[in-house]
Protein backbone atom coordinates (compact mmCIF):
# COMPACT_ATOMS: atom_id res chain seq x y z
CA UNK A 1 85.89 135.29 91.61
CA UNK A 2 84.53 136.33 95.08
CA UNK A 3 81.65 139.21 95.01
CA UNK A 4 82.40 142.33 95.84
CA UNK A 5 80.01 144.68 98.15
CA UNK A 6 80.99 147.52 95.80
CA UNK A 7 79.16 145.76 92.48
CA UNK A 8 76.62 142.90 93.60
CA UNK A 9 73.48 145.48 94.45
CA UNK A 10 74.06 146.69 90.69
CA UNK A 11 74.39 143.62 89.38
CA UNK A 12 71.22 142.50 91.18
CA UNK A 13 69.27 145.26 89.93
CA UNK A 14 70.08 144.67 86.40
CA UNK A 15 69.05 140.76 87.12
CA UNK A 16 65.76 142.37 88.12
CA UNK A 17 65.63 144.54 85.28
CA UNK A 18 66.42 142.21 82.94
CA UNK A 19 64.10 139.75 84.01
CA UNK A 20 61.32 142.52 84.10
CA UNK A 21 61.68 143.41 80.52
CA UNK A 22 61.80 139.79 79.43
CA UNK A 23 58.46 139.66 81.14
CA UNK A 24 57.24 142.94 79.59
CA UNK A 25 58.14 141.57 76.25
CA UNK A 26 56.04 137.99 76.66
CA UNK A 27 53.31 139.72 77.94
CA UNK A 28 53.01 141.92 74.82
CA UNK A 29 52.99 139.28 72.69
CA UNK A 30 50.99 136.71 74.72
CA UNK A 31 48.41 139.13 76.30
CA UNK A 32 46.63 138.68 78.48
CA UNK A 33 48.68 136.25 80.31
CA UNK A 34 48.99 135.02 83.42
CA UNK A 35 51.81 134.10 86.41
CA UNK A 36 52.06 130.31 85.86
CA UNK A 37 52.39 130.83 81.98
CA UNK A 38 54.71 133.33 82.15
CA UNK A 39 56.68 131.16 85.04
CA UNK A 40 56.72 128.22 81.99
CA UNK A 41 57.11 129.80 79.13
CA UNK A 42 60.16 131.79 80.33
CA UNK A 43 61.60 129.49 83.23
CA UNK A 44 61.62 131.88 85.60
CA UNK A 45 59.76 130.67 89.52
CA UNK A 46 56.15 132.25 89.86
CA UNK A 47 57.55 134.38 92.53
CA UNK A 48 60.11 135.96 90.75
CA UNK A 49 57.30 136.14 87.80
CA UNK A 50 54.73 137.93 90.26
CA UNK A 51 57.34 140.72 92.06
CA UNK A 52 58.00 141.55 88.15
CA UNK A 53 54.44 142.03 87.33
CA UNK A 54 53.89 143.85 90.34
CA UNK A 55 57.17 146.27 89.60
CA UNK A 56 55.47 146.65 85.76
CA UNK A 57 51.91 147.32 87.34
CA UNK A 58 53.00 150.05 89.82
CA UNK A 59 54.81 151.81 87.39
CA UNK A 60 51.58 151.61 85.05
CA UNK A 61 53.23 149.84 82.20
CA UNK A 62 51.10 146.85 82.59
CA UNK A 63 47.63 146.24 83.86
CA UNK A 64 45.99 143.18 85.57
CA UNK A 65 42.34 141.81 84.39
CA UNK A 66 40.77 138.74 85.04
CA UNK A 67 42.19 136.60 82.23
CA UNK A 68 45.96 138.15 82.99
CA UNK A 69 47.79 140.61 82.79
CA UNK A 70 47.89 142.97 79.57
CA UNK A 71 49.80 145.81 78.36
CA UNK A 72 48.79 149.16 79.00
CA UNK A 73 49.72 152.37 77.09
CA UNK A 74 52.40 153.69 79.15
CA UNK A 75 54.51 150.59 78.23
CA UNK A 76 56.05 153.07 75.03
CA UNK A 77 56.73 155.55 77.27
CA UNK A 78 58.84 153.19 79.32
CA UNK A 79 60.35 151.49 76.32
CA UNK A 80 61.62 154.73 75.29
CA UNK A 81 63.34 155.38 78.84
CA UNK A 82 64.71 152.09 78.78
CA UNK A 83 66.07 152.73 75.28
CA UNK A 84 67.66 155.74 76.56
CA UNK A 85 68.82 154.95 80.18
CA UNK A 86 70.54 151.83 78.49
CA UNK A 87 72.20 154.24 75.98
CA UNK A 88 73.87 156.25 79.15
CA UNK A 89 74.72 153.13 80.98
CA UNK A 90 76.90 151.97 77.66
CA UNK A 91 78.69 154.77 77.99
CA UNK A 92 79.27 154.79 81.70
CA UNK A 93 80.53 150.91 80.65
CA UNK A 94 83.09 152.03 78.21
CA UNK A 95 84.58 154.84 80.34
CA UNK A 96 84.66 152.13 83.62
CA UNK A 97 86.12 149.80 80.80
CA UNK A 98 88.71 151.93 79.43
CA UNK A 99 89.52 152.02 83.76
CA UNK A 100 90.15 149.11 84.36
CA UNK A 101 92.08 147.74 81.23
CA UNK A 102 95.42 146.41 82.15
């Protein structure tokens, strides 16, 4: 089926957040850790890897240091927002859902 204008930026920004949290998550349980491991260990190309990191850093939830990057203590905070913003998009599916059942 042919994109559509209307739904390819969302779907690209759920790629990106998808990807993102899959990063979060290996970096909590392989701190500190580092672009070319993370590229590996989740098959993902370094720069994909390093806009990720960059996303988590800005927003504080993870922090850089010399031996890679590690965790910091705003990532619960963000967990919890994720937790919830995913809630309110699951709803927003099943009403667009219920739309567009034939």
């Amino acid at each position: 089926m042919k994109k559509s204008p209307l739904t390819s930026k969302v779907e690209e920004e759920l790629d990106i957040l998808a990807r993102t949290v899959d990063i979060l998550v290996a970096v909590e349980e392989e701190q500190p850790i580092g672009i070319s491991k993370l590229s590996t260990i989740l098959d993902i190309p370094e720069h994909k890897v390093r806009y990720s990191l960059r996303m988590l850093q800005k927003e504080g939830i993870i922090q850089p240091t010399a031996a890679g990057a590690v965790i910091s203590s705003e990532h619960r905070e963000f967990k919890m927002h994720l937790k919830e913003l995913l809630k309110e998009l699951k709803e927003t599916m099943k009403r667009l859902q219920g739309v567009v059942d034939i």
